[in-house]
PDB file of N, CA and C in Angstrom:
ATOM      1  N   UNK A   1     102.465  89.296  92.484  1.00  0.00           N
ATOM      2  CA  UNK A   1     102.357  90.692  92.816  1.00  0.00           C
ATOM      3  C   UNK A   1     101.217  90.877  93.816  1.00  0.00           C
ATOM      4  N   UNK A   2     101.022  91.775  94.723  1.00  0.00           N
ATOM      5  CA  UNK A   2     100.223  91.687  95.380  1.00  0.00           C
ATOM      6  C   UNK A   2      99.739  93.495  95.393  1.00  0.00           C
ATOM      7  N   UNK A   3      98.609  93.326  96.037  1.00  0.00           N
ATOM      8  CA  UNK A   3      97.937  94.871  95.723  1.00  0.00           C
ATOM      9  C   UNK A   3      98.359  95.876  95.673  1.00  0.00           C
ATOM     10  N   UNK A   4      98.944  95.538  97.108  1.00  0.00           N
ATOM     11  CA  UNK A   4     100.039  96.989  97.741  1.00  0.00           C
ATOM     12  C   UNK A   4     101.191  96.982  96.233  1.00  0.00           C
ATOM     13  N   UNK A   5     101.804  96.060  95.601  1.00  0.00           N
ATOM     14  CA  UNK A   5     102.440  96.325  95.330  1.00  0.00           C
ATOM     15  C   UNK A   5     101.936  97.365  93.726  1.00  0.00           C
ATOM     16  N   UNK A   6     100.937  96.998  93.086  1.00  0.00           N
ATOM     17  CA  UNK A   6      99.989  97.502  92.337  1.00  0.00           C
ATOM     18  C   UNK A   6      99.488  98.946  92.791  1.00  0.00           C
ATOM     19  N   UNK A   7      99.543  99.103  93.880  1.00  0.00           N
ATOM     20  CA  UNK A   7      99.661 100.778  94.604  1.00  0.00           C
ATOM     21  C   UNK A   7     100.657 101.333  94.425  1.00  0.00           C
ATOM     22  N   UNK A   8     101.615 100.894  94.972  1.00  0.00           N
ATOM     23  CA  UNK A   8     102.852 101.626  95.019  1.00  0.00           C
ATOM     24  C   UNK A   8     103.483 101.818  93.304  1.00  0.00           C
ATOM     25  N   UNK A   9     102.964 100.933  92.256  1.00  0.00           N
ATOM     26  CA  UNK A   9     103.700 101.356  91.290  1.00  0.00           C
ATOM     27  C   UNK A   9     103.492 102.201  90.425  1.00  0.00           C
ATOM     28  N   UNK A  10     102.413 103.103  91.053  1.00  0.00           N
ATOM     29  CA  UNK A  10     101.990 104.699  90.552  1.00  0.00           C
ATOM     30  C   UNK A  10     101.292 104.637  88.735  1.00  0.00           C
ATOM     31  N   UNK A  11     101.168 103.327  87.969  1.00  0.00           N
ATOM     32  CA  UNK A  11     100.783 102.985  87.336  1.00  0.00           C
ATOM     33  C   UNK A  11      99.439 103.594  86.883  1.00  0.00           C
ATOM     34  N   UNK A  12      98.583 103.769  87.990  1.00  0.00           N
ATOM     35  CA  UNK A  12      96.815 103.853  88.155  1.00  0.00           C
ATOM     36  C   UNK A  12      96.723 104.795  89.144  1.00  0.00           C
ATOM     37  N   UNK A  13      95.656 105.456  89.136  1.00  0.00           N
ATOM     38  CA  UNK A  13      94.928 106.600  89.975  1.00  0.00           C
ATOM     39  C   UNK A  13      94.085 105.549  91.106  1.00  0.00           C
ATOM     40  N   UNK A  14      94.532 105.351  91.930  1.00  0.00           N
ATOM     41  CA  UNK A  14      94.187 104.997  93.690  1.00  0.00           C
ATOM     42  C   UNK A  14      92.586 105.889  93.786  1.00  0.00           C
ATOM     43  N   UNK A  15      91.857 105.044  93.866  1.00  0.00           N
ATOM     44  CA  UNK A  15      90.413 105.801  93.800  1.00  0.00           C
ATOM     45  C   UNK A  15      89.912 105.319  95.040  1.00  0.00           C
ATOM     46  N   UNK A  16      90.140 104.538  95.831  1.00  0.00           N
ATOM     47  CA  UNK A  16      89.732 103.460  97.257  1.00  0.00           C
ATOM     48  C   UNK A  16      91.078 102.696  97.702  1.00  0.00           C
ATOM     49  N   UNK A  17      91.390 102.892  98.362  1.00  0.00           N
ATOM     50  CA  UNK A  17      92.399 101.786  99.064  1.00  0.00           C
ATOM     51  C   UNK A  17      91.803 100.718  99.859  1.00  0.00           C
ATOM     52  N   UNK A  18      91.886  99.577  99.794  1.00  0.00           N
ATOM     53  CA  UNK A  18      90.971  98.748 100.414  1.00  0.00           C
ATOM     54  C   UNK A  18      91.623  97.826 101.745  1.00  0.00           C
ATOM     55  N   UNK A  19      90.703  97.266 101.919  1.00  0.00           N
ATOM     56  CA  UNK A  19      91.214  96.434 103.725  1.00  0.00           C
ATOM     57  C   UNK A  19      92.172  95.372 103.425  1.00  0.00           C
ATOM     58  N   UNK A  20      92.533  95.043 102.343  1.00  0.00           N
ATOM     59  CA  UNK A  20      93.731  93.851 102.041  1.00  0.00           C
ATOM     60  C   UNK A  20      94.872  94.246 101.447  1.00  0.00           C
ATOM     61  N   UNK A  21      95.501  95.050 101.352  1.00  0.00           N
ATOM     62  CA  UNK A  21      96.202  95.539  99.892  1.00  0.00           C
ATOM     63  C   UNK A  21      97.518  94.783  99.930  1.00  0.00           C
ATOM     64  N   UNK A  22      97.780  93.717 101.195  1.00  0.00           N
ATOM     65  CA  UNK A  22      98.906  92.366 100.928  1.00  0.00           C
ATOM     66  C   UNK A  22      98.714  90.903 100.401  1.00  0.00           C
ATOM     67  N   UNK A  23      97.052  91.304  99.966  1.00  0.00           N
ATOM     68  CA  UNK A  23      96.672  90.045  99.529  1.00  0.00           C
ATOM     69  C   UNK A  23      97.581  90.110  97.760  1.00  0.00           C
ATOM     70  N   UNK A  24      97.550  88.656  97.367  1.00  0.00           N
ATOM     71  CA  UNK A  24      98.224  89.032  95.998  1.00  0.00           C
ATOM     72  C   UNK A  24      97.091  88.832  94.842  1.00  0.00           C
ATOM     73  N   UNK A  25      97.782  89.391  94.012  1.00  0.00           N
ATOM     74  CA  UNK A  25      96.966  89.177  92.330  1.00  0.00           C
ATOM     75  C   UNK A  25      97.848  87.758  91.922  1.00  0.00           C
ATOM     76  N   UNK A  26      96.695  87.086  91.416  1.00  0.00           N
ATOM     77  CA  UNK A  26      97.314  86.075  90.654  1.00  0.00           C
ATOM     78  C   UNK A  26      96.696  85.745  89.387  1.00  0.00           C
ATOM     79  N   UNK A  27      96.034  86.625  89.163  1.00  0.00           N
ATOM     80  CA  UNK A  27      95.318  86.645  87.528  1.00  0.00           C
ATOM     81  C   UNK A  27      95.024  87.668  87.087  1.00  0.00           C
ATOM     82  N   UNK A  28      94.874  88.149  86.153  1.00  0.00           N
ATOM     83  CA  UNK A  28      94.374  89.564  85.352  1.00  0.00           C
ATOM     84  C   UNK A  28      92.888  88.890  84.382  1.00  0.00           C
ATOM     85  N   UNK A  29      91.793  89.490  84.378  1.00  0.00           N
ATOM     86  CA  UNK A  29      90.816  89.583  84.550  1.00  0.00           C
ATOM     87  C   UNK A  29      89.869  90.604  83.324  1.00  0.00           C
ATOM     88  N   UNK A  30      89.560  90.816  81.968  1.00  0.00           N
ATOM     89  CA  UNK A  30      89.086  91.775  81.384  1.00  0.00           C
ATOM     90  C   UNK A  30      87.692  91.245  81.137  1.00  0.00           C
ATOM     91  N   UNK A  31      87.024  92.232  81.402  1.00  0.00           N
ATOM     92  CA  UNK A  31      85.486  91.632  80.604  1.00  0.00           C
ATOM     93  C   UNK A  31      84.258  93.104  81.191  1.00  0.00           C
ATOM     94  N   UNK A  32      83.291  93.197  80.370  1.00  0.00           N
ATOM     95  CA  UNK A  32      82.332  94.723  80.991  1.00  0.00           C
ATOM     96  C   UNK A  32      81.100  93.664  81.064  1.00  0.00           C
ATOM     97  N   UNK A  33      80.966  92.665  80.804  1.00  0.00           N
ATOM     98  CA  UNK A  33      79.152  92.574  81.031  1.00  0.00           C
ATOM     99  C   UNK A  33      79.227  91.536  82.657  1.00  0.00           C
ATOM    100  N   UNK A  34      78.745  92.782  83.518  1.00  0.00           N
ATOM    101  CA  UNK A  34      78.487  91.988  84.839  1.00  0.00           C
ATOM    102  C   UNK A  34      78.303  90.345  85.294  1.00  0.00           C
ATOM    103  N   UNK A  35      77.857  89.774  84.466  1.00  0.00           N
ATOM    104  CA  UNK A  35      77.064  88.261  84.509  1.00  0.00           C
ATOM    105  C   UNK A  35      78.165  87.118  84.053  1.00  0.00           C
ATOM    106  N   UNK A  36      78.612  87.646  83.041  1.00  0.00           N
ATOM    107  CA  UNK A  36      80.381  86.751  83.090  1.00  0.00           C
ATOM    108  C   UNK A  36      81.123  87.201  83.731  1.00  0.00           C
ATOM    109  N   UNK A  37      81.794  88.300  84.857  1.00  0.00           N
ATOM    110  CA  UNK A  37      82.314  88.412  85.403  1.00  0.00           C
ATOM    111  C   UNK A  37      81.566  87.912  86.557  1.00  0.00           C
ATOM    112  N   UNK A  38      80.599  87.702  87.289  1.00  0.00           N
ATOM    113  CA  UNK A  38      79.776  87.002  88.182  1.00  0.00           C
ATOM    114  C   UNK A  38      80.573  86.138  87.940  1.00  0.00           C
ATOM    115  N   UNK A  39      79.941  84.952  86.815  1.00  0.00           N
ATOM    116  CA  UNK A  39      80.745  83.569  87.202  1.00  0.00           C
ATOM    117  C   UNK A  39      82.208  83.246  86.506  1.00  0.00           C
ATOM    118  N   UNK A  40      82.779  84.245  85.729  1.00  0.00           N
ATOM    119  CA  UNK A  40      84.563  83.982  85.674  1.00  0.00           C
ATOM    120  C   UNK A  40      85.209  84.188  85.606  1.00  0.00           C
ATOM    121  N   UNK A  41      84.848  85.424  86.321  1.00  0.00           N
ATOM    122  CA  UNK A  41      86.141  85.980  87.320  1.00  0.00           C
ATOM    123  C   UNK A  41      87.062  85.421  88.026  1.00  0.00           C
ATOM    124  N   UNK A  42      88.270  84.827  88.065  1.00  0.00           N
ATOM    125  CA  UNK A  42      88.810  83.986  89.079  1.00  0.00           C
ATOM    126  C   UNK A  42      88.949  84.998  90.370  1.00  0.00           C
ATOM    127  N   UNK A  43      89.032  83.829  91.416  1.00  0.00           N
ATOM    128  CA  UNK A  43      89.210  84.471  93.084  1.00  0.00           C
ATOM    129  C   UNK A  43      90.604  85.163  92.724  1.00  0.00           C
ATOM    130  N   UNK A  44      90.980  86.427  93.366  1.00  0.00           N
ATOM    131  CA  UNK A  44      92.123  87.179  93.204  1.00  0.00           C
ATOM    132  C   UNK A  44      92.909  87.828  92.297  1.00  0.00           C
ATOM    133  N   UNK A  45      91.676  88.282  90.996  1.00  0.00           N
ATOM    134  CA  UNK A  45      92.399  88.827  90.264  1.00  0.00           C
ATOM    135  C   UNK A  45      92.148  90.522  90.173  1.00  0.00           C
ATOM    136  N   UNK A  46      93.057  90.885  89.138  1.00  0.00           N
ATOM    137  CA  UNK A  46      92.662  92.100  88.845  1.00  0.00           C
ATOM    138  C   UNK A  46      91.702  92.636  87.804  1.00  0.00           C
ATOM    139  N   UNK A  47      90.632  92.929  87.933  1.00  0.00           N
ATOM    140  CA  UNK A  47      89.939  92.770  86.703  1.00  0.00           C
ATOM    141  C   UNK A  47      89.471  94.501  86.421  1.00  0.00           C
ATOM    142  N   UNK A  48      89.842  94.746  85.256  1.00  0.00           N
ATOM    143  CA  UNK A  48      89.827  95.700  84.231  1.00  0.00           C
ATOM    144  C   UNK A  48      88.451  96.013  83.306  1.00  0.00           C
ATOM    145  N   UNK A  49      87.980  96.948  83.333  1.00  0.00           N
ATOM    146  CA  UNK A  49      86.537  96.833  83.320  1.00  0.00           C
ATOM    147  C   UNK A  49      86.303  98.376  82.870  1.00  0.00           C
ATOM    148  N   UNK A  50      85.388  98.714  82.445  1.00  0.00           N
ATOM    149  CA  UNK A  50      84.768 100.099  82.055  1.00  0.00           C
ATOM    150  C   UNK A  50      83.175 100.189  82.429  1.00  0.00           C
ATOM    151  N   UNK A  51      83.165  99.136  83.353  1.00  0.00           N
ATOM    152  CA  UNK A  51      81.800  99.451  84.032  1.00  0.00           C
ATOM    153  C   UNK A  51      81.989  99.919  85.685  1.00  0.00           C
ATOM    154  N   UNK A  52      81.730 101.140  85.868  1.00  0.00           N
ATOM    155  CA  UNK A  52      82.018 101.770  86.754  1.00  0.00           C
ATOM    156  C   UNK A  52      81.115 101.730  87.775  1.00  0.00           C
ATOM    157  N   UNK A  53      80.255 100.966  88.199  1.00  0.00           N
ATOM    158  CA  UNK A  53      78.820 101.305  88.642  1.00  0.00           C
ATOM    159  C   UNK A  53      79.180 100.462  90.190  1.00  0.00           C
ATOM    160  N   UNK A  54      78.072 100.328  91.022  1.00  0.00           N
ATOM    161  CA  UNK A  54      78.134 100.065  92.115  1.00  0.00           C
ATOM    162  C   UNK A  54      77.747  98.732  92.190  1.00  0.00           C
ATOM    163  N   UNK A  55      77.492  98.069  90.937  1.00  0.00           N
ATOM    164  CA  UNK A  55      76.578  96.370  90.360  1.00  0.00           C
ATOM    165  C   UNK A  55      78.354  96.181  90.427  1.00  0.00           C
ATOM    166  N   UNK A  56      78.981  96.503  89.590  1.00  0.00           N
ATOM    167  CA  UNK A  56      80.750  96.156  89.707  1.00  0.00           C
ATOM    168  C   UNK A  56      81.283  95.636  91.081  1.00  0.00           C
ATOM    169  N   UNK A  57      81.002  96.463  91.835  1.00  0.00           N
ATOM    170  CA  UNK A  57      81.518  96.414  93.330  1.00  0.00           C
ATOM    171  C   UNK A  57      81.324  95.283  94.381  1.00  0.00           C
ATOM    172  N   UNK A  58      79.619  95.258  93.886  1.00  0.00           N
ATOM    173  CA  UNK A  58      78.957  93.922  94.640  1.00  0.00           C
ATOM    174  C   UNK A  58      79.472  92.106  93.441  1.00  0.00           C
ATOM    175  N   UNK A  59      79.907  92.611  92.335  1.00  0.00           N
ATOM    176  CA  UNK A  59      80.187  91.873  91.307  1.00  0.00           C
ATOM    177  C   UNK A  59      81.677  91.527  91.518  1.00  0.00           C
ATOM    178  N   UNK A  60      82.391  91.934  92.094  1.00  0.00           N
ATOM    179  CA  UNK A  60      84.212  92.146  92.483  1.00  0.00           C
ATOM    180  C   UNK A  60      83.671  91.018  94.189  1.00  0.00           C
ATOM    181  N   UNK A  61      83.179  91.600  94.520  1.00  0.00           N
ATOM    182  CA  UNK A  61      82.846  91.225  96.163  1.00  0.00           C
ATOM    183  C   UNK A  61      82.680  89.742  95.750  1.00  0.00           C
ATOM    184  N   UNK A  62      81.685  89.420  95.014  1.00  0.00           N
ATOM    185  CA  UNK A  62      81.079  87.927  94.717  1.00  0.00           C
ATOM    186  C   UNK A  62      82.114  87.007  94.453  1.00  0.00           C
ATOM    187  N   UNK A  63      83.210  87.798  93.364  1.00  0.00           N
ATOM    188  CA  UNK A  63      83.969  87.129  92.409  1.00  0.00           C
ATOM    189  C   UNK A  63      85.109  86.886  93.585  1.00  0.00           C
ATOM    190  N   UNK A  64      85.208  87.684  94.761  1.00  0.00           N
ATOM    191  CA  UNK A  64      86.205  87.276  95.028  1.00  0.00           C
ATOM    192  C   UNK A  64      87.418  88.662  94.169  1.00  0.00           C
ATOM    193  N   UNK A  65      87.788  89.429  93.718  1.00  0.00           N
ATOM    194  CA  UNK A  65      88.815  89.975  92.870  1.00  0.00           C
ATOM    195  C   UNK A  65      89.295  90.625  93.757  1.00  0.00           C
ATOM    196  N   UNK A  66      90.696  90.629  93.186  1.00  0.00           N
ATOM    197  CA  UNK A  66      91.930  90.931  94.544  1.00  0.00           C
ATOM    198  C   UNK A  66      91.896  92.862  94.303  1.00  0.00           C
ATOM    199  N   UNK A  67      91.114  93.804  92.904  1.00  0.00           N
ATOM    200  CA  UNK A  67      91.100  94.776  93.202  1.00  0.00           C
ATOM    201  C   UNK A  67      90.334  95.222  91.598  1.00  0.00           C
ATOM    202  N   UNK A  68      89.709  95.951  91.551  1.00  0.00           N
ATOM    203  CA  UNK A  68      88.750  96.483  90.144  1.00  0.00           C
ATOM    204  C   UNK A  68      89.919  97.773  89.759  1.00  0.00           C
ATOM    205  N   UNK A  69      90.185  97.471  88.066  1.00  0.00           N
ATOM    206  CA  UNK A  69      90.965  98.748  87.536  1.00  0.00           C
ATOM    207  C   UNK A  69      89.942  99.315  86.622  1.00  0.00           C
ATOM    208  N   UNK A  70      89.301 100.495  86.985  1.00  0.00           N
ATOM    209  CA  UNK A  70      88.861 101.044  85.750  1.00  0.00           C
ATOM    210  C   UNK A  70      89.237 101.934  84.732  1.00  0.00           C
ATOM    211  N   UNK A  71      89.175 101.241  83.540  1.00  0.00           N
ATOM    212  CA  UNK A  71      89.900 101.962  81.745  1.00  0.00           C
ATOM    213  C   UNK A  71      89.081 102.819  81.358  1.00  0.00           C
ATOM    214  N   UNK A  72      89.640 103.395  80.544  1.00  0.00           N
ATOM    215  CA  UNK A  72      89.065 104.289  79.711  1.00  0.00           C
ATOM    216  C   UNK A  72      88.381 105.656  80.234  1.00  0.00           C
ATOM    217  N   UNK A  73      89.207 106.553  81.119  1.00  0.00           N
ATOM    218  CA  UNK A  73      88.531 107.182  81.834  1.00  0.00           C
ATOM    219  C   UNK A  73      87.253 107.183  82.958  1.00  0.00           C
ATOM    220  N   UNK A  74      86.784 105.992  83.321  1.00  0.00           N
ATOM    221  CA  UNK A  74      85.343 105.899  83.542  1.00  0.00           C
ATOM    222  C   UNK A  74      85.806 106.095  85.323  1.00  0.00           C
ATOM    223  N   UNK A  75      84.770 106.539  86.217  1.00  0.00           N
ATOM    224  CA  UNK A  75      85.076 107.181  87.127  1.00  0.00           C
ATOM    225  C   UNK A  75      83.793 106.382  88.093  1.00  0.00           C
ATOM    226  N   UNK A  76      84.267 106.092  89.420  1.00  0.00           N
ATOM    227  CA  UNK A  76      83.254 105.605  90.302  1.00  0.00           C
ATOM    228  C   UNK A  76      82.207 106.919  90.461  1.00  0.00           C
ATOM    229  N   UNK A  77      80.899 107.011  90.563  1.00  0.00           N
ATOM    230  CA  UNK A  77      79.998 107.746  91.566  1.00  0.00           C
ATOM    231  C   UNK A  77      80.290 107.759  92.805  1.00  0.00           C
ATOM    232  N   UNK A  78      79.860 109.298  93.185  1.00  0.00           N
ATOM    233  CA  UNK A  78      80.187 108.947  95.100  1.00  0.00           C
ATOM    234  C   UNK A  78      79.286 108.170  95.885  1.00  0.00           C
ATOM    235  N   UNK A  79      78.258 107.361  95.269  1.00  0.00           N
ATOM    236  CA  UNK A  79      77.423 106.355  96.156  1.00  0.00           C
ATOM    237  C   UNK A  79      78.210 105.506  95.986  1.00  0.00           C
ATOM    238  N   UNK A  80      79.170 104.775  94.836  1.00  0.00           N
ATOM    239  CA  UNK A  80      79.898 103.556  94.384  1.00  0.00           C
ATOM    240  C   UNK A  80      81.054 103.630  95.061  1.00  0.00           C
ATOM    241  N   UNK A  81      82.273 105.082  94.922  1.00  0.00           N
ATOM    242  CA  UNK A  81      82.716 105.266  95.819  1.00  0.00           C
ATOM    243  C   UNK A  81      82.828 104.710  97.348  1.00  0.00           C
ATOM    244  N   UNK A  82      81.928 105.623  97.972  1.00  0.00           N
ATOM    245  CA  UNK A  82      81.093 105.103  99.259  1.00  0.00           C
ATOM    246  C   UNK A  82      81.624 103.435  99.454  1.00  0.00           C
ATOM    247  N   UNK A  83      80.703 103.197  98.770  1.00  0.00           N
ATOM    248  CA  UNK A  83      80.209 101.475  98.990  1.00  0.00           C
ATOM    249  C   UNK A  83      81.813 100.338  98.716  1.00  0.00           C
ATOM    250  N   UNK A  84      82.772 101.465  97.899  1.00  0.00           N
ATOM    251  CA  UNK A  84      83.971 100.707  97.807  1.00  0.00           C
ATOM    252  C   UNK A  84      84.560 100.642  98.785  1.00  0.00           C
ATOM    253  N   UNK A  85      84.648 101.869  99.926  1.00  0.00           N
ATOM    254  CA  UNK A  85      85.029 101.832 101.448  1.00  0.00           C
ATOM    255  C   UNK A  85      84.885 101.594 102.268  1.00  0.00           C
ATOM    256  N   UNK A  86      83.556 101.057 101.831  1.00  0.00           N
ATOM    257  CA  UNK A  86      82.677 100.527 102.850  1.00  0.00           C
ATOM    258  C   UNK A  86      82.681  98.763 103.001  1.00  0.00           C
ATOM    259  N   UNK A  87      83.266  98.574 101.804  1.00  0.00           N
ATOM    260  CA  UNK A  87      83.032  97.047 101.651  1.00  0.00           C
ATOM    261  C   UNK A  87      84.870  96.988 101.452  1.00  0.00           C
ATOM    262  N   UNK A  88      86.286  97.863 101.615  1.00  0.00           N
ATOM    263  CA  UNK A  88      87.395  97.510 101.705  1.00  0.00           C
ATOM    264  C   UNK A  88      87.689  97.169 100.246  1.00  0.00           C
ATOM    265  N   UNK A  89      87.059  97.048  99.337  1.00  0.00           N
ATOM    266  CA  UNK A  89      87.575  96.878  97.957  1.00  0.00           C
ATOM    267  C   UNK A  89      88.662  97.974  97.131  1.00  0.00           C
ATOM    268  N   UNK A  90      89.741  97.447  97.201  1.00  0.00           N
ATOM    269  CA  UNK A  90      90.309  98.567  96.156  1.00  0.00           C
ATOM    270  C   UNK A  90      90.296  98.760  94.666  1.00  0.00           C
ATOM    271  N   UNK A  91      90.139 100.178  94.347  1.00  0.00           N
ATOM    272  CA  UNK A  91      89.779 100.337  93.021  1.00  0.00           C
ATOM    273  C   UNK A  91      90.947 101.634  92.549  1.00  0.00           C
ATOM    274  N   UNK A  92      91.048 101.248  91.258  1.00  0.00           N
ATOM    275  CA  UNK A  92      92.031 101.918  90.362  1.00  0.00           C
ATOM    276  C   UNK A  92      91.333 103.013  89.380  1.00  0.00           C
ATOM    277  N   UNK A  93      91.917 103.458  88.796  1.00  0.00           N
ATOM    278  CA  UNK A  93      91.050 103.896  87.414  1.00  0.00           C
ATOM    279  C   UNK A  93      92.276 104.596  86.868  1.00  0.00           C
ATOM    280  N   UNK A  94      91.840 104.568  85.540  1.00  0.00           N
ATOM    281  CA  UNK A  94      92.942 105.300  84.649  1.00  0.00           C
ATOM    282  C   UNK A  94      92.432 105.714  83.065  1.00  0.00           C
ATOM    283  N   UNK A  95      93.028 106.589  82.388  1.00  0.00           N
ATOM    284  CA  UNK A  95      92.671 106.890  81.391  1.00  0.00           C
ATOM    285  C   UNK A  95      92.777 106.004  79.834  1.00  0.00           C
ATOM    286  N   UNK A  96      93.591 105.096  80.343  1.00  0.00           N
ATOM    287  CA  UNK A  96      94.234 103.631  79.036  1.00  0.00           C
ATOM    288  C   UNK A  96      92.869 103.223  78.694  1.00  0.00           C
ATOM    289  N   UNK A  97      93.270 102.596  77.822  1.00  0.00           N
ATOM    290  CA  UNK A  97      92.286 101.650  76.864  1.00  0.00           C
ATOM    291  C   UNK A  97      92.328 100.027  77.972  1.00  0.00           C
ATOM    292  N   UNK A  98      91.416  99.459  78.186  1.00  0.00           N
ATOM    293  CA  UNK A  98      91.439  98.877  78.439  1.00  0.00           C
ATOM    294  C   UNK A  98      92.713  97.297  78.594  1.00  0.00           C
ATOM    295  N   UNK A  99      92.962  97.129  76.869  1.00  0.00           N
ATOM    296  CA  UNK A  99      94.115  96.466  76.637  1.00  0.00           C
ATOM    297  C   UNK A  99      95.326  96.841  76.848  1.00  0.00           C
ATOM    298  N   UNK A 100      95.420  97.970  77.213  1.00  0.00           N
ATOM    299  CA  UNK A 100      96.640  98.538  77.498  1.00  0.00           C
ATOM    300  C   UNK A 100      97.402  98.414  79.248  1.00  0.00           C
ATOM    301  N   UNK A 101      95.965  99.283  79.468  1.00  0.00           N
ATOM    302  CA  UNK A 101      96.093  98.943  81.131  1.00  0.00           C
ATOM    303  C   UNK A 101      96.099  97.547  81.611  1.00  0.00           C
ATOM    304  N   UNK A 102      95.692  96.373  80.923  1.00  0.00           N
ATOM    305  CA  UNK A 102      95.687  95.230  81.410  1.00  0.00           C
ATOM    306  C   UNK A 102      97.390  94.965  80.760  1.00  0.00           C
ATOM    307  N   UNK A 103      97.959  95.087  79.781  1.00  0.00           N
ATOM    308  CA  UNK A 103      99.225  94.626  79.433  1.00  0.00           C
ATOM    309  C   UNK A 103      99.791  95.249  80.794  1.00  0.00           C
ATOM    310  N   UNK A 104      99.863  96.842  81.296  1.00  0.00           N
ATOM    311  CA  UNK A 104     100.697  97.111  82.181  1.00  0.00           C
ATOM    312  C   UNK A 104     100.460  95.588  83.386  1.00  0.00           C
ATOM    313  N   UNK A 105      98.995  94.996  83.648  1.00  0.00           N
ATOM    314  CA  UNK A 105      99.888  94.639  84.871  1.00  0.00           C
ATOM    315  C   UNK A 105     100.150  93.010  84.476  1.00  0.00           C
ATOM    316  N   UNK A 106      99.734  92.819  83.210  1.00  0.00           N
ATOM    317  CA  UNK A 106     100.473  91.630  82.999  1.00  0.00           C
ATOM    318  C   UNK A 106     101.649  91.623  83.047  1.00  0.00           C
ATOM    319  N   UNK A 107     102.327  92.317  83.269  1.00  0.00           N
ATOM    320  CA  UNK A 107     103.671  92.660  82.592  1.00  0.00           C
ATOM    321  C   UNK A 107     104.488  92.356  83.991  1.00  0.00           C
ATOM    322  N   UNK A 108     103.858  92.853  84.919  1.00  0.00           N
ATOM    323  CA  UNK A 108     103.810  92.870  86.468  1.00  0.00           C
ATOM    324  C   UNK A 108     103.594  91.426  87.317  1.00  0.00           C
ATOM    325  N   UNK A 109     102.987  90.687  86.545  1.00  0.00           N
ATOM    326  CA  UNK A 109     102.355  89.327  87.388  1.00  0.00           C
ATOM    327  C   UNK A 109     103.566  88.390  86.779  1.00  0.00           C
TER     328      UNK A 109
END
């Protein structure tokens, strides 16, 4: 599956559209404490997260992740925002529970 296609399936609230969205997902990705997602995150996944912050963004960038979904209602800031458009990262968000929203795109890969 690839990003665009993760856009188009109206699944998630489009919060950033980013500079790749034909790159593909090839892993799904859950975890909130920044420092394991630092190191294991695989390159190109989608990773599902309830840390909304702008440490995420530069933490997605590092990892390599093909696009950040955030659960549980949690909502970028407009500095984090910003910095997601600025750096081409696309980001999701949605109101699911974390496990839930990650089954949708397992379901998908």
């Amino acid at each position: 599956m690839k990003v665009s296609d993760l856009i188009n399936s109206g699944l998630f609230e489009l919060v950033n559209e980013g500079s790749n969205t034909d790159r593909d997902i090839s892993k799904l990705f859950c975890c909130d404490m920044l420092s394991i997602a630092m190191s294991r995150a695989p390159s190109a996944c989608a990773w599902v997260t309830v840390m909304g912050n702008i440490n995420t963004l530069a933490v997605a960038s590092l990892s390599d992740a093909a696009c950040i979904v955030l659960a549980e209602g949690v909502r970028l800031d407009d500095p984090a925002t910003a910095k997601a458009a600025s750096q081409g990262i696309t980001v999701f968000r949605t109101d699911m529970p974390i496990f839930e929203a990650a089954l949708l795109i397992h379901d998908k890969l």
